[in-house]
N, C-alpha and C. Protein backbone atom coordinates (compact mmCIF):
# COMPACT_ATOMS: atom_id res chain seq x y z
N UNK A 1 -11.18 15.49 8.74
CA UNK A 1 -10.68 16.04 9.97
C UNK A 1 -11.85 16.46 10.88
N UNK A 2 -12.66 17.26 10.49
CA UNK A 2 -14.01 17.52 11.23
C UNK A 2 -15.09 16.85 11.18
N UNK A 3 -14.67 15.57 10.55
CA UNK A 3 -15.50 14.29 10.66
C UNK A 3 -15.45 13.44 11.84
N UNK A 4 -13.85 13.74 12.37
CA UNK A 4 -13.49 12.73 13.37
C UNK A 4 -13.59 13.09 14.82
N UNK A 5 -14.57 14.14 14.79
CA UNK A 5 -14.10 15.25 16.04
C UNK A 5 -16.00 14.38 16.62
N UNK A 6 -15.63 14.40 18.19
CA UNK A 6 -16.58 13.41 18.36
C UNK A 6 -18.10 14.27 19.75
N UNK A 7 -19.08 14.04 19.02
CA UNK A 7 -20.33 15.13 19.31
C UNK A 7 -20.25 15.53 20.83
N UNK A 8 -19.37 14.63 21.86
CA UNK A 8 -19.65 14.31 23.10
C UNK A 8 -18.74 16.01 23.23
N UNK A 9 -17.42 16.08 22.93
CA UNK A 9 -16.92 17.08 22.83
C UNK A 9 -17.49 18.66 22.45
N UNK A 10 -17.84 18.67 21.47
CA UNK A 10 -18.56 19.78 21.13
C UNK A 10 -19.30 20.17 22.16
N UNK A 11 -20.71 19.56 22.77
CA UNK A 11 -21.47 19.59 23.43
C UNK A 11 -20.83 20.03 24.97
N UNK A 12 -19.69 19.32 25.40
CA UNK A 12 -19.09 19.91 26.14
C UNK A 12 -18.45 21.37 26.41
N UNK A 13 -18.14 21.58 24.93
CA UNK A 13 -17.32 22.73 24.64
C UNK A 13 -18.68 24.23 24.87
N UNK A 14 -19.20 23.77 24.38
CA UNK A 14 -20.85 24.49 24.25
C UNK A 14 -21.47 24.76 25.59
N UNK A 15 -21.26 23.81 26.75
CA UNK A 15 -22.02 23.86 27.38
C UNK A 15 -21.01 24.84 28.67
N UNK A 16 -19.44 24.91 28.47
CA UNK A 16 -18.61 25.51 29.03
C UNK A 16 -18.52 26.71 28.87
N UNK A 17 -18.65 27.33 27.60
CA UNK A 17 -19.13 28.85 27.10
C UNK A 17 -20.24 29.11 27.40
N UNK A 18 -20.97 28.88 27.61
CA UNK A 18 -22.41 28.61 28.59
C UNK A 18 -22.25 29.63 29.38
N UNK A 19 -21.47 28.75 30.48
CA UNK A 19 -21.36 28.74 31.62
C UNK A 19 -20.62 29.96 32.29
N UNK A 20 -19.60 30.06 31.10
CA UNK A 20 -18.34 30.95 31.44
C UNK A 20 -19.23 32.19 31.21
N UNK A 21 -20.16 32.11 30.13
CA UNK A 21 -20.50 33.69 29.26
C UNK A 21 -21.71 34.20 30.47
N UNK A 22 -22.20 33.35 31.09
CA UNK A 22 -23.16 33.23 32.22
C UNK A 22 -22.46 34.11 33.89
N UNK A 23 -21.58 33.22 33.82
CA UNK A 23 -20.86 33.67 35.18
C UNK A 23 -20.24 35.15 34.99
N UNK A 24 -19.79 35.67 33.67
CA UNK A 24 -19.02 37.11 33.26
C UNK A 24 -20.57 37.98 33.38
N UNK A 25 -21.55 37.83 33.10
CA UNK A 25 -22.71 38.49 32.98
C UNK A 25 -23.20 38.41 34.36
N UNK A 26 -23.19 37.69 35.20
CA UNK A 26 -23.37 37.50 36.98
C UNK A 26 -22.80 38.36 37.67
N UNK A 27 -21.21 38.46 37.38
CA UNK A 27 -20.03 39.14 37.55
C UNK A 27 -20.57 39.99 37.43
N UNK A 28 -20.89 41.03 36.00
CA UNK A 28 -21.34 42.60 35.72
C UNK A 28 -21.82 42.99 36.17
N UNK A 29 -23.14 41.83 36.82
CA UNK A 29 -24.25 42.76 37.93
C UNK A 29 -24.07 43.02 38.92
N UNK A 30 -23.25 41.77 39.41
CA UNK A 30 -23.21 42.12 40.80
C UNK A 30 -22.29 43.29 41.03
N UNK A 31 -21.39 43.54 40.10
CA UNK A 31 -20.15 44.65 40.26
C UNK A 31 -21.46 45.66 39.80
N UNK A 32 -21.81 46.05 39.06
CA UNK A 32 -22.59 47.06 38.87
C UNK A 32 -23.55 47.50 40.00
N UNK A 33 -24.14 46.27 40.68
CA UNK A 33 -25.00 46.95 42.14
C UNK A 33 -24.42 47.11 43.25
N UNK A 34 -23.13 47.08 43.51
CA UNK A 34 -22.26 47.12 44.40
C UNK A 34 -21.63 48.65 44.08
N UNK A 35 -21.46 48.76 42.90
CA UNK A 35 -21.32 50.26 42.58
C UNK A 35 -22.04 51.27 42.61
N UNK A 36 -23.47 50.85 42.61
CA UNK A 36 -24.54 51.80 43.02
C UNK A 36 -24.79 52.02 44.13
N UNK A 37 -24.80 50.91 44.89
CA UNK A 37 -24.70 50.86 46.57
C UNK A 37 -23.73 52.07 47.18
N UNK A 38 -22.98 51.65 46.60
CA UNK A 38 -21.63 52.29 47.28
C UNK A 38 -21.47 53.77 46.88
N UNK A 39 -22.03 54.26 45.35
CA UNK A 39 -21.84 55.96 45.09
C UNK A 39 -23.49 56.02 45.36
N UNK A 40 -24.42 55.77 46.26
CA UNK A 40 -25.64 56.21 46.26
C UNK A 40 -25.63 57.45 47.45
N UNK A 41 -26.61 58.02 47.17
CA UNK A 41 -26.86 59.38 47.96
C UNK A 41 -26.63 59.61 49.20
N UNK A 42 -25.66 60.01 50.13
CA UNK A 42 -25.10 60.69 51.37
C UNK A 42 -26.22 60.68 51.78
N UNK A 43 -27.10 59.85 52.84
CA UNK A 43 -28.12 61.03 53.68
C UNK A 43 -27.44 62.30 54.34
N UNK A 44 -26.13 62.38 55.11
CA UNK A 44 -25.98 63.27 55.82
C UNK A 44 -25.70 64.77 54.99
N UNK A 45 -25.44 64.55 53.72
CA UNK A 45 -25.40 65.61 52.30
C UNK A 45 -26.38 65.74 51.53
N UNK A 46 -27.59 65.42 51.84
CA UNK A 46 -28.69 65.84 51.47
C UNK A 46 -29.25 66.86 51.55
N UNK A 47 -29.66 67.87 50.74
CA UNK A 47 -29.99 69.63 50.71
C UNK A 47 -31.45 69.51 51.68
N UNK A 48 -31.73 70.28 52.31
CA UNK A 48 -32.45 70.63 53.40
C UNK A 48 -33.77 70.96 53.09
N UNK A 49 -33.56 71.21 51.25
CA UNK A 49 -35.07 72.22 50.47
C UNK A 49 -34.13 73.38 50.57
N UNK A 50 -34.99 74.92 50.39
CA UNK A 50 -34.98 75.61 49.48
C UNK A 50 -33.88 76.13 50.73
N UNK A 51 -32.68 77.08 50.10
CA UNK A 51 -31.70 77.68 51.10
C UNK A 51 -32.38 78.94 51.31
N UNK A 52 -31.93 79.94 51.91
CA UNK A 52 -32.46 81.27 52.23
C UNK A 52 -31.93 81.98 50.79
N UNK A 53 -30.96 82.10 50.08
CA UNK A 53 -30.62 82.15 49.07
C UNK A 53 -32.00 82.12 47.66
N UNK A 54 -32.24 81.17 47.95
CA UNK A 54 -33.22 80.33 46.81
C UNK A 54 -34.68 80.83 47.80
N UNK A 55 -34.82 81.41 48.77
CA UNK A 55 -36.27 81.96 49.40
C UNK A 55 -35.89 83.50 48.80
N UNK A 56 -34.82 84.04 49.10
CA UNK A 56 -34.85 85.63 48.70
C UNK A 56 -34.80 85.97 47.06
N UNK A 57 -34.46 84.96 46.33
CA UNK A 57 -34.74 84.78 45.11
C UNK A 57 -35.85 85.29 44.43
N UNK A 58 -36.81 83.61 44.75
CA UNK A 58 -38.37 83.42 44.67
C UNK A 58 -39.40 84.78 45.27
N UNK A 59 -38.70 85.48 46.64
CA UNK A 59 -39.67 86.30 47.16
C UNK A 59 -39.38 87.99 46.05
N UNK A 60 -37.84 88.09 45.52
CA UNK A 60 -38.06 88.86 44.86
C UNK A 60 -38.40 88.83 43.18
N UNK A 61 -38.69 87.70 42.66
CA UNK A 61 -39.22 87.55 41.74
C UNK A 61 -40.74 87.31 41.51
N UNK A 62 -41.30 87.44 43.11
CA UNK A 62 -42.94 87.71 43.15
C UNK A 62 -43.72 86.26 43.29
N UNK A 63 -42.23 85.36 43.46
CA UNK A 63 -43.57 83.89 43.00
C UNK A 63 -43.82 83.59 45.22
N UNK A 64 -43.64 84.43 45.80
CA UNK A 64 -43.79 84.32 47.20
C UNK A 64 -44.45 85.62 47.77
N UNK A 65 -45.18 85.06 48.56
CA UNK A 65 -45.96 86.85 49.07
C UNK A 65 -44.65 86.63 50.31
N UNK A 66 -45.37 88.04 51.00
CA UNK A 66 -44.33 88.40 52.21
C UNK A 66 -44.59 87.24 53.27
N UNK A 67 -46.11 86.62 53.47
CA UNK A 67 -46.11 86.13 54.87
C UNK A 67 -45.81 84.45 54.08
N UNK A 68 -45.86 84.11 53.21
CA UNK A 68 -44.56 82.62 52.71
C UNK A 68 -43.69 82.89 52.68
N UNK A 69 -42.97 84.36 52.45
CA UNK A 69 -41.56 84.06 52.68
C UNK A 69 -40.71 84.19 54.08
N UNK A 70 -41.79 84.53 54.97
CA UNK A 70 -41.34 84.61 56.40
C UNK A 70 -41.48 83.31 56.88
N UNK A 71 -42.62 82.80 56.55
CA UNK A 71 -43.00 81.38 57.25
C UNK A 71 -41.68 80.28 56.90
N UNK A 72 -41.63 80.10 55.54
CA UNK A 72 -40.44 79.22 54.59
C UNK A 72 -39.14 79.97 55.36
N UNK A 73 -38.88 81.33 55.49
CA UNK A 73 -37.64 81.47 56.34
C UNK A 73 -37.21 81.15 57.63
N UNK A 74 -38.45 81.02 58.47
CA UNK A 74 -38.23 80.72 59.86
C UNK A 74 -38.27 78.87 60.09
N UNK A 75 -38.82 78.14 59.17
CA UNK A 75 -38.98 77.02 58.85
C UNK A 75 -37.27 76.69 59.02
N UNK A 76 -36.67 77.11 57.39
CA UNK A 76 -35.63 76.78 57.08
C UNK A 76 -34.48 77.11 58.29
N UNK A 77 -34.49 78.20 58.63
CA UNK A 77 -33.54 78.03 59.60
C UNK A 77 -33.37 77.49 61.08
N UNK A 78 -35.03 77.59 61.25
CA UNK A 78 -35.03 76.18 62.47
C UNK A 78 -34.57 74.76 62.24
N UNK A 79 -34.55 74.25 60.91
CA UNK A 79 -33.95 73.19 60.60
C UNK A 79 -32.35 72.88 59.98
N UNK A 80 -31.89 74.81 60.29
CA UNK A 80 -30.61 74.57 59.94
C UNK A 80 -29.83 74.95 61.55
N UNK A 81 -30.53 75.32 62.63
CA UNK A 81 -30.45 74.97 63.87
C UNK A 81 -30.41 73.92 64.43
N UNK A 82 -31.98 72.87 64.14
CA UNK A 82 -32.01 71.63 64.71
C UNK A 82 -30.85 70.51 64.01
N UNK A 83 -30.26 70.91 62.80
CA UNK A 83 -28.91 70.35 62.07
C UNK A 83 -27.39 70.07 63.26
N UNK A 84 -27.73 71.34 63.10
CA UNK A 84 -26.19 72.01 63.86
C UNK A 84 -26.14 71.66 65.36
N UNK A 85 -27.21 71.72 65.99
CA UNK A 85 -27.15 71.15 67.65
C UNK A 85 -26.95 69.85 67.43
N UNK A 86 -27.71 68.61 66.42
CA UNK A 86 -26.78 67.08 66.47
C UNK A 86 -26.14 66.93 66.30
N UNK A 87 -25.43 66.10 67.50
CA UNK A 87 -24.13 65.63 68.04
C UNK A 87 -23.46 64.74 66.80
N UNK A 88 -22.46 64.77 66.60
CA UNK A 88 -22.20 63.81 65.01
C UNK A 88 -21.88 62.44 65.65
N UNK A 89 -22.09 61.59 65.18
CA UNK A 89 -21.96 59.78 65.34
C UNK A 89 -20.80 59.98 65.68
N UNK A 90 -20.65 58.92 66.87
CA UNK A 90 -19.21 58.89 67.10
C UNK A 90 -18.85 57.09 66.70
N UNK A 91 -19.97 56.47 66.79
CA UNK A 91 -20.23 55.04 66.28
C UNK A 91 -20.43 54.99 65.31
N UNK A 92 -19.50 55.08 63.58
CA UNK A 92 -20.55 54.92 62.69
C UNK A 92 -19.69 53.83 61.92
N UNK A 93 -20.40 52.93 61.68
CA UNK A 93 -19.83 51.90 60.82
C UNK A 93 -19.28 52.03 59.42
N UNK A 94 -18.81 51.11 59.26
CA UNK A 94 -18.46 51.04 57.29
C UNK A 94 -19.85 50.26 56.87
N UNK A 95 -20.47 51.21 55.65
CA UNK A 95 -20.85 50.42 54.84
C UNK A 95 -20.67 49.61 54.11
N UNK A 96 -22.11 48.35 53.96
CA UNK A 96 -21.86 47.12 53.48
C UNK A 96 -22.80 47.14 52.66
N UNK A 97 -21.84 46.10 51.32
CA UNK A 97 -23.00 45.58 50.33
C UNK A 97 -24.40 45.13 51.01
N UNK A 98 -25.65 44.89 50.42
CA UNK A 98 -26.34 44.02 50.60
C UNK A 98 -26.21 43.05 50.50
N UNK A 99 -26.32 41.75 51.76
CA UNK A 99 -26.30 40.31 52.00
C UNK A 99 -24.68 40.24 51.90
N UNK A 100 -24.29 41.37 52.52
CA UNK A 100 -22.63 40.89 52.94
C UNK A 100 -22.63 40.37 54.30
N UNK A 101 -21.51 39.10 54.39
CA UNK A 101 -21.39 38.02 55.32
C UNK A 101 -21.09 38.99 56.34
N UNK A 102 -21.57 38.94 57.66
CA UNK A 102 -21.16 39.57 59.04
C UNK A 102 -20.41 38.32 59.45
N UNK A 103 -18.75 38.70 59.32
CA UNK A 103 -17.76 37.89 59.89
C UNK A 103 -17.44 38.17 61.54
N UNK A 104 -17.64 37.46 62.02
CA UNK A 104 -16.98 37.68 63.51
C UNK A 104 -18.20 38.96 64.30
N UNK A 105 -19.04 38.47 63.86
CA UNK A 105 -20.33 39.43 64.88
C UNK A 105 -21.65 38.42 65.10
């Protein structure tokens, strides 16, 4: 019975699991970097550095003299000023995979 089975076949059969086990492993990556893409880091939720919180901390645990913790305070909240005065996007697109087709643009 497995005498009559003819090499051309096999070789075929072989070269189809190949192919298939190839394309499921193509599949994984690309789903896997499309998933990273997509849960990767908010710029607009990105922490600012240290909060005033985390300065009154540090200054009362001594690892800050008085004139770093004034400087680091007036720092931080000029940049939680210059935050708050930008205007929020009123244009903002959907994100796209990398080397996704721009249909109709």
């Amino acid at each position: 019975m497995l005498a009559d089975v003819d090499s051309g076949n096999i070789l075929s059969v072989l070269f189809w699991t190949v192919v298939t086990i190839a394309a499921l492993i193509a599949g994984y990556v690309v789903v896997m970097r499309v998933k990273n893409w997509l849960s990767g880091p908010d710029v607009s939720s990105a922490p600012l550095g240290f909060t005033l919180s985390d300065l009154r901390k540090m200054h009362a645990a001594g690892q800050m003299s008085d004139e770093e913790f004034e400087k680091a305070k007036s720092r931080t909240i000029e940049a939680s000023k210059k935050l708050m005065e930008k205007p929020p996007a009123k244009d903002v697109k959907p994100k796209r995979p990398p080397n996704y087709p721009h249909i109709g643009q």
